[in-house]
N, C-alpha and C. Protein backbone atom coordinates (compact mmCIF):
# COMPACT_ATOMS: atom_id res chain seq x y z
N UNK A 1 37.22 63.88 -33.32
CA UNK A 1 35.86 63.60 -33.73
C UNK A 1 35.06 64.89 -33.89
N UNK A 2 35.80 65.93 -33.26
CA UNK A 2 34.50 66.95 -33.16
C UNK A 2 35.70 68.23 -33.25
N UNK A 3 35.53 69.15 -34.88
CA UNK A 3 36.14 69.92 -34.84
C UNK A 3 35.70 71.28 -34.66
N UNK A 4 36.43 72.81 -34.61
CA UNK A 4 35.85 73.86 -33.98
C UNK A 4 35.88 74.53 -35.46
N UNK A 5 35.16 75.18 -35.91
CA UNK A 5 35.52 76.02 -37.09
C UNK A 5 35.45 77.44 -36.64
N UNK A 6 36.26 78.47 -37.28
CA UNK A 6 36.43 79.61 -37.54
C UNK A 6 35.55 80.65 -36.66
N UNK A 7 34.49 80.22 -37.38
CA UNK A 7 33.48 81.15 -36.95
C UNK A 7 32.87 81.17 -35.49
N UNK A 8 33.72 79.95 -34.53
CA UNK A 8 33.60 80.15 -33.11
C UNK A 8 34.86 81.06 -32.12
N UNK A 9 35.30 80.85 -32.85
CA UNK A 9 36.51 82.04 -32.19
C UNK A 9 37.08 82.64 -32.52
N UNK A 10 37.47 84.25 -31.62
CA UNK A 10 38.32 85.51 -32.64
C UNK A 10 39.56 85.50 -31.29
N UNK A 11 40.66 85.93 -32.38
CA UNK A 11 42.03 86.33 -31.36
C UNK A 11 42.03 87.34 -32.37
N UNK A 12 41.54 88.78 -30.81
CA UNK A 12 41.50 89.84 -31.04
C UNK A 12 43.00 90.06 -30.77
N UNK A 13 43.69 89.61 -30.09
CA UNK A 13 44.70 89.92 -29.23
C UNK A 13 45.91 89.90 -30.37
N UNK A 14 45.65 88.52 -30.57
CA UNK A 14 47.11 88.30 -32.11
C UNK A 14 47.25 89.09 -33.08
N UNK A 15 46.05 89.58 -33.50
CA UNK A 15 45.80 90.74 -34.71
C UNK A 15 46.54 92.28 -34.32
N UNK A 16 46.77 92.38 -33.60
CA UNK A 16 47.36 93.50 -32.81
C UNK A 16 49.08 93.40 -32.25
N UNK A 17 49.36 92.16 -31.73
CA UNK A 17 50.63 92.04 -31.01
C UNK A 17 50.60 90.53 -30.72
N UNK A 18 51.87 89.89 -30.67
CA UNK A 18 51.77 88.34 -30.73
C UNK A 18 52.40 88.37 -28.52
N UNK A 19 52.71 89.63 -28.66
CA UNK A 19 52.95 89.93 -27.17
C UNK A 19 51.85 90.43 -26.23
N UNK A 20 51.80 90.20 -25.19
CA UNK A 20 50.97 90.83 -24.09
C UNK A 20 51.35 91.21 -22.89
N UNK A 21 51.24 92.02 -22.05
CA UNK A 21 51.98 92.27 -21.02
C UNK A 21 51.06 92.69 -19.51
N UNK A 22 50.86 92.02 -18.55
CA UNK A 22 49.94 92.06 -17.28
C UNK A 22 51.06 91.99 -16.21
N UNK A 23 50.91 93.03 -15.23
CA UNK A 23 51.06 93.08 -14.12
C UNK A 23 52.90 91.86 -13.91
N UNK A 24 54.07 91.82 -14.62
CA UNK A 24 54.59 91.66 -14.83
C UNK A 24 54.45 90.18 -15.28
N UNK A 25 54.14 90.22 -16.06
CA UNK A 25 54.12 88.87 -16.59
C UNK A 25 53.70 89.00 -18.17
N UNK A 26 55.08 88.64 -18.65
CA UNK A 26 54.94 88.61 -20.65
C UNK A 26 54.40 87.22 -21.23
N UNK A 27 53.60 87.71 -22.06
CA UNK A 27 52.82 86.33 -22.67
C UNK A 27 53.29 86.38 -23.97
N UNK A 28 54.38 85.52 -24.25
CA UNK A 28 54.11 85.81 -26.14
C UNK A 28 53.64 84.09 -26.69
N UNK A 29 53.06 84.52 -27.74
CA UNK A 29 51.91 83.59 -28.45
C UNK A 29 53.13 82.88 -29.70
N UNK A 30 53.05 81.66 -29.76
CA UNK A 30 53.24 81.07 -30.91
C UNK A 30 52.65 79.91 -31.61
N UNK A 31 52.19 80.34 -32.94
CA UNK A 31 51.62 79.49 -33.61
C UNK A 31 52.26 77.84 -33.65
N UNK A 32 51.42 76.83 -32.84
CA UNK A 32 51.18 75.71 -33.07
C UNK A 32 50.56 74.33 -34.15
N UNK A 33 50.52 73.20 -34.01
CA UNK A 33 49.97 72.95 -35.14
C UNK A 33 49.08 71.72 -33.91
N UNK A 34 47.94 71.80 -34.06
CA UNK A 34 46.94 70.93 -33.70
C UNK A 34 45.98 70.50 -34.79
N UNK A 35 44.98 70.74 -34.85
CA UNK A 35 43.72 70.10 -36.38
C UNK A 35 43.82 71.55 -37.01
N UNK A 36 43.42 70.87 -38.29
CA UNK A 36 43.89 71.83 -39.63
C UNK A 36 42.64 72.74 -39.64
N UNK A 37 41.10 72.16 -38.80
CA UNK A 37 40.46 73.68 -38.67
C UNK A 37 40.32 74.27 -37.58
N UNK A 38 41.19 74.46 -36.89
CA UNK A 38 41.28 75.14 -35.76
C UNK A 38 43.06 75.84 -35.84
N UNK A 39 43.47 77.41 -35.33
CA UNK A 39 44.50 77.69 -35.19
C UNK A 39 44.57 77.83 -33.70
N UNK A 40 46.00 77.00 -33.15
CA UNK A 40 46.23 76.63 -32.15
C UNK A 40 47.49 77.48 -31.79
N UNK A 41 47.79 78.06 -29.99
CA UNK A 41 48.80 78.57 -29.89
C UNK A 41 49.13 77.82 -28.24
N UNK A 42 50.84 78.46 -28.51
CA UNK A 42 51.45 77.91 -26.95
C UNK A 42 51.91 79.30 -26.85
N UNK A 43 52.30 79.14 -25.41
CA UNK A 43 52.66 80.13 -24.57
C UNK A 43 53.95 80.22 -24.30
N UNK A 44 54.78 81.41 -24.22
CA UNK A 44 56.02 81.72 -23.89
C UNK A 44 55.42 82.48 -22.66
N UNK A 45 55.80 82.25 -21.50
CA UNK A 45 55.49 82.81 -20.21
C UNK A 45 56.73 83.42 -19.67
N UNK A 46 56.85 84.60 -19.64
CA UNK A 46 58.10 85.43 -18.84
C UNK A 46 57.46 85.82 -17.79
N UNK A 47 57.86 85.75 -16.15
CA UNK A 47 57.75 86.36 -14.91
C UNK A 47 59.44 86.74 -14.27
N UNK A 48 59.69 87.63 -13.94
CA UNK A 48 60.95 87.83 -13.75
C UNK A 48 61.94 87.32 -14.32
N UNK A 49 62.58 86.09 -13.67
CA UNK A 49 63.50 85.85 -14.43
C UNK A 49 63.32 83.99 -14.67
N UNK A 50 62.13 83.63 -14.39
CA UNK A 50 61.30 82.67 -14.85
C UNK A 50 60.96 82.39 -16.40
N UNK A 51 60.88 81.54 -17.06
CA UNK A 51 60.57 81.08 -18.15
C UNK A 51 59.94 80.08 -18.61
N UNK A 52 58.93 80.38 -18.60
CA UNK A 52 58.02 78.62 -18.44
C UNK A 52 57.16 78.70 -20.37
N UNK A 53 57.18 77.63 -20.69
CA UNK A 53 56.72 77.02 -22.35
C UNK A 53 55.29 76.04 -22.08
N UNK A 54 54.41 76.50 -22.08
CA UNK A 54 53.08 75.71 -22.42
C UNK A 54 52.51 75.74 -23.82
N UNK A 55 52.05 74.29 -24.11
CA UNK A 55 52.01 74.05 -25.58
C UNK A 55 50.52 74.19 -25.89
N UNK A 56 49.51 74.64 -24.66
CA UNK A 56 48.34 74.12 -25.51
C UNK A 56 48.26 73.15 -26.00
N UNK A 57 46.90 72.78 -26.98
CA UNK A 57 46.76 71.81 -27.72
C UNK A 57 47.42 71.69 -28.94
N UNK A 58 48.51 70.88 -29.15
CA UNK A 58 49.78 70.53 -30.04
C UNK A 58 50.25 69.54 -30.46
N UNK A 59 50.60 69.37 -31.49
CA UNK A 59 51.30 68.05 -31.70
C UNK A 59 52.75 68.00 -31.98
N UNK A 60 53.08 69.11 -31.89
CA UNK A 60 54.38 69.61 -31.92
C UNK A 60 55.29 70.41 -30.76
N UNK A 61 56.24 70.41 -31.24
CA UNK A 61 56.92 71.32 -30.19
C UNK A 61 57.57 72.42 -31.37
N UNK A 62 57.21 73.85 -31.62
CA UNK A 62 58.01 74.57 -32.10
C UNK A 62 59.46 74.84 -31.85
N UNK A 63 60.40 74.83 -33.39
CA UNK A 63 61.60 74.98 -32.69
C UNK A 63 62.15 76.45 -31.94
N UNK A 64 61.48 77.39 -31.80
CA UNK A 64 61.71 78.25 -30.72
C UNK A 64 62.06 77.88 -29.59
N UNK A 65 60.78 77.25 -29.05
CA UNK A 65 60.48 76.70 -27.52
C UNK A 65 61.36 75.63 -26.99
N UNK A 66 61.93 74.65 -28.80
CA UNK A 66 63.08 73.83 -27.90
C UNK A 66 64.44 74.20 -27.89
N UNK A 67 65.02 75.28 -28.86
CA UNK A 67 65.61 76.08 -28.60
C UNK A 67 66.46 76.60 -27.44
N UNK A 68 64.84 76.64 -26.48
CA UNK A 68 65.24 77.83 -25.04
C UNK A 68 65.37 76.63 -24.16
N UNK A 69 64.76 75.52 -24.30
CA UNK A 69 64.73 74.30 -23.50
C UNK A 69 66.04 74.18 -23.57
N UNK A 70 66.83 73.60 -24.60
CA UNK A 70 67.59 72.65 -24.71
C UNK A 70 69.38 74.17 -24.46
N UNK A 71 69.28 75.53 -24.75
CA UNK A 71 69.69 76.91 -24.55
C UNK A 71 69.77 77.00 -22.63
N UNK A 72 68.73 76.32 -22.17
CA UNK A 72 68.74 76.04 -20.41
C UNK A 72 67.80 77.97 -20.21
N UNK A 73 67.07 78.20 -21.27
CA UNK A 73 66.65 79.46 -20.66
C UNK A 73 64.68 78.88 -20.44
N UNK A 74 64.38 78.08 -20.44
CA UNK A 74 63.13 77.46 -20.13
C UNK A 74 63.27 76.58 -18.73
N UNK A 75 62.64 77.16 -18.03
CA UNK A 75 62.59 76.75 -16.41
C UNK A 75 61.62 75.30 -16.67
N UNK A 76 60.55 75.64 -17.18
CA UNK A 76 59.58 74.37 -16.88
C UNK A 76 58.18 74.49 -18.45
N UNK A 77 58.34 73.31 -18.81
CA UNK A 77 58.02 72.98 -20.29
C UNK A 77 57.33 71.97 -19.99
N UNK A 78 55.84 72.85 -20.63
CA UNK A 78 54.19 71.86 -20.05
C UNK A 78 54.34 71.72 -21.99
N UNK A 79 54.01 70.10 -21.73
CA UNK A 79 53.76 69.69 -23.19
C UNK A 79 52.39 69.01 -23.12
N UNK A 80 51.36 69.01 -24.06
CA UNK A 80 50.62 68.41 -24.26
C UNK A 80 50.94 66.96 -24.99
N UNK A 81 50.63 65.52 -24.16
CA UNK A 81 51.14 64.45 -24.39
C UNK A 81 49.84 63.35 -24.04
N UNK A 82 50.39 62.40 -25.30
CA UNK A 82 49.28 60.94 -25.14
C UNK A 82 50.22 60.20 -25.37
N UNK A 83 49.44 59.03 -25.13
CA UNK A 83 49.66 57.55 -25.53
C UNK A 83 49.97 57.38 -27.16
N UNK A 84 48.63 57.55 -27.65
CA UNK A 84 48.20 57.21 -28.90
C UNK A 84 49.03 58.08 -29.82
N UNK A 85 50.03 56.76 -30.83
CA UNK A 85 50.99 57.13 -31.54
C UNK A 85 50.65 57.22 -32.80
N UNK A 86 49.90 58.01 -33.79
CA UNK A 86 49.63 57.98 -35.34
C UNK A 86 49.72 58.94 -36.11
N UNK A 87 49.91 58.93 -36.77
CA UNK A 87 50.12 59.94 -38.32
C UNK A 87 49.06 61.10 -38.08
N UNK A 88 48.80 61.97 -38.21
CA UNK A 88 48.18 62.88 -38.33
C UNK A 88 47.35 63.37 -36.74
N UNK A 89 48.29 62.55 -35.61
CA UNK A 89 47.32 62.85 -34.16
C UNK A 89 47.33 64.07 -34.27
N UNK A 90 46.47 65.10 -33.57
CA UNK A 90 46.32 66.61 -33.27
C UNK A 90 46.82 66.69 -31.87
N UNK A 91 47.66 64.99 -30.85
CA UNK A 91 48.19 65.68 -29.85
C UNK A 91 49.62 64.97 -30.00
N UNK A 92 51.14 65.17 -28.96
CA UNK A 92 52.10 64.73 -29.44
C UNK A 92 52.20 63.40 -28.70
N UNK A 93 52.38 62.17 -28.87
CA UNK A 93 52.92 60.75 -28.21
C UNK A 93 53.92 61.20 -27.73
N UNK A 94 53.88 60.03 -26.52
CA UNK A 94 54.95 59.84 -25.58
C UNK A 94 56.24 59.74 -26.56
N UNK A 95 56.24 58.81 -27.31
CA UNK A 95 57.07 57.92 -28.13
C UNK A 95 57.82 59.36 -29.11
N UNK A 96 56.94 60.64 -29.62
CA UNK A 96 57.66 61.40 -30.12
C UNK A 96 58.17 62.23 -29.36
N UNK A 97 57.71 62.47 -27.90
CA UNK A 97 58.34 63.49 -27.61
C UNK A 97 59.85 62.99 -27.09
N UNK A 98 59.80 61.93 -26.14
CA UNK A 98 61.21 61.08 -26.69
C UNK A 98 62.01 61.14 -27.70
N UNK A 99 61.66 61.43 -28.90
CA UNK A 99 62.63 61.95 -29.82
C UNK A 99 62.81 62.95 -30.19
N UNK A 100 61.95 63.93 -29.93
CA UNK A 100 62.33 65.52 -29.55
C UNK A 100 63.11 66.26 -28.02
N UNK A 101 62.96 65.66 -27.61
CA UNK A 101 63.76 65.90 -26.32
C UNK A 101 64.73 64.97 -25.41
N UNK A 102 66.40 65.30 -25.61
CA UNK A 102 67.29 65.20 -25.06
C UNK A 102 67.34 64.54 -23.85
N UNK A 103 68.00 63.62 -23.17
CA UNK A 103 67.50 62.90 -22.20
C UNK A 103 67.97 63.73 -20.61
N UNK A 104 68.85 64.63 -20.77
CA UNK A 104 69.19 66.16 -20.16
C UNK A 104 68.51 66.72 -19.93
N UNK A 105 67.46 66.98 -20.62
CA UNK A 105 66.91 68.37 -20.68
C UNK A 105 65.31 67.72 -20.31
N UNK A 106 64.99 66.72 -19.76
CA UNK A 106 63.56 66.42 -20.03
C UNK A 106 62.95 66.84 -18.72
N UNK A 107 63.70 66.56 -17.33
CA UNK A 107 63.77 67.04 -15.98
C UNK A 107 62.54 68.04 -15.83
N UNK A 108 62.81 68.98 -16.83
CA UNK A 108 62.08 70.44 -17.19
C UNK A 108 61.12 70.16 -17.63
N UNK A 109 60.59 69.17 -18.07
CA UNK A 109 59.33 68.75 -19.28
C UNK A 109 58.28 68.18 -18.43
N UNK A 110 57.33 68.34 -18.30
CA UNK A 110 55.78 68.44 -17.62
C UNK A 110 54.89 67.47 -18.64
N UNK A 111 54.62 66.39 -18.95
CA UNK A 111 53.59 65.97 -19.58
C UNK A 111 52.21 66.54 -19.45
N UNK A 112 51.27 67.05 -20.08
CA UNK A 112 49.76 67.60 -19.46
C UNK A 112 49.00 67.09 -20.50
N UNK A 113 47.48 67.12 -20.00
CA UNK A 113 46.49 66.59 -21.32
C UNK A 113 46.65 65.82 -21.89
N UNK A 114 46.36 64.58 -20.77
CA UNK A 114 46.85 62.92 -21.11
C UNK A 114 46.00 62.60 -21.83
N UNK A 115 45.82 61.52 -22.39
CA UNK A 115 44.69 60.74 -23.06
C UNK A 115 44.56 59.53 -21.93
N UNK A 116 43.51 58.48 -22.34
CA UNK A 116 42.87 57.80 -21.33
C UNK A 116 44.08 56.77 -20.83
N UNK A 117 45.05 56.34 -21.91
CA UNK A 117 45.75 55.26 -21.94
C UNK A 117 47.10 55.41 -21.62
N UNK A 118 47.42 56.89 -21.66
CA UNK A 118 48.74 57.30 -21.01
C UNK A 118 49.34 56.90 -19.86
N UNK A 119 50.87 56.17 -19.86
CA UNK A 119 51.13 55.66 -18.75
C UNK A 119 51.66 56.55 -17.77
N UNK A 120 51.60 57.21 -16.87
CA UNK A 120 52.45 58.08 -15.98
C UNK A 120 53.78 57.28 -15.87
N UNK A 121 53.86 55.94 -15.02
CA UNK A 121 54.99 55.23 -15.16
C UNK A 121 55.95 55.91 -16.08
N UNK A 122 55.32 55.35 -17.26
CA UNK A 122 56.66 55.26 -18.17
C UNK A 122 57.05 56.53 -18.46
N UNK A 123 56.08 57.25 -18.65
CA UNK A 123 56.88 59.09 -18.83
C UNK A 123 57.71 59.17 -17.78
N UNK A 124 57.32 58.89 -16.31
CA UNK A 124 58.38 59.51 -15.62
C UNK A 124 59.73 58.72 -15.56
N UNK A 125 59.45 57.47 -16.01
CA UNK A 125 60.55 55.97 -16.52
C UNK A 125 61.91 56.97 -17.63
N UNK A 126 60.97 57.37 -18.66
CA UNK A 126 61.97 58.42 -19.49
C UNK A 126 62.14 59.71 -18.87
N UNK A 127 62.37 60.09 -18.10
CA UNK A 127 62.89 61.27 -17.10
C UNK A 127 61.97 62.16 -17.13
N UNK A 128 60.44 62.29 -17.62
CA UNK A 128 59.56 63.25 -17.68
C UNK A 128 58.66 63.13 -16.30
N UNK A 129 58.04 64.46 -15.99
CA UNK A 129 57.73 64.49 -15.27
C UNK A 129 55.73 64.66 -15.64
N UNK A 130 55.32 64.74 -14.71
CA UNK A 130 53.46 64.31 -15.26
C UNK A 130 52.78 65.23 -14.42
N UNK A 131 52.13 66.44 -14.75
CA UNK A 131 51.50 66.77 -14.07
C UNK A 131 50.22 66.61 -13.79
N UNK A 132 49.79 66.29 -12.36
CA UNK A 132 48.53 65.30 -11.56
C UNK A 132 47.82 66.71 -10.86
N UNK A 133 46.20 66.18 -10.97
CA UNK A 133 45.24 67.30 -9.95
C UNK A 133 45.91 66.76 -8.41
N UNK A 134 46.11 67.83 -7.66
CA UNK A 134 45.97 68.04 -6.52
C UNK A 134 44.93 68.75 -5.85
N UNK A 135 43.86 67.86 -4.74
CA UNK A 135 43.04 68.95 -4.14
C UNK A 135 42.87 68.70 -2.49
């Protein structure tokens, strides 16, 4: 309902290096696809010998990221996931990521950034796991 245009945000960072590097920990950036006016990225997270894939806001999973998933070099793979299954969503359904990911490899897969109607049940029913606030 409510999109971001251009002129609210700069990635100074991408223009320079799609890599970043802090206090041992590598960030590399890859272009996602969320709403067509906004450019969206996920995270390749290296810490030692850790490998963790966060998708941001996505409706996809790049094939890099499933790649390293399904390769066993991705420790833990935060996907942005809903309920709501339609043509042009800007986030990914339960129902697709089920068909992007192997019933092996899902163990590793983190549902995040539910929508209202998302069942936890059933994600974790298909071997996914859901990540919940703890306080």
């Amino acid at each position: 309902m409510e999109g971001v245009t251009q002129d609210k945000y700069v990635f100074d960072v991408i223009k320079s290096s799609p890599f970043v590097s802090y206090y041992g920990l590598t960030i590399a950036l890859t272009e996602v696809e969320h709403a067509e006016e906004l450019k969206s990225y996920g995270f390749l997270l290296t810490m030692g010998d850790k490998h963790i894939y966060y998708s941001g806001d996505s409706n996809m999973i790049p094939s890099q990221a499933l790649g390293l998933l399904i390769e066993g070099d991705i420790h833990y793979f935060y996907q942005d996931t809903c309920k709501a299954d339609y043509p042009d969503n800007v986030h990914l359904s339960l129902i697709r990521l089920c068909e992007l990911i192997p019933q092996e490899y899902r163990s590793k897969v983190y549902c995040m950034h539910l929508d209202e109607t998302f069942n936890v049940d059933e994600a974790r029913a298909f071997g996914f796991n859901v990540v919940t606030a703890s306080c």
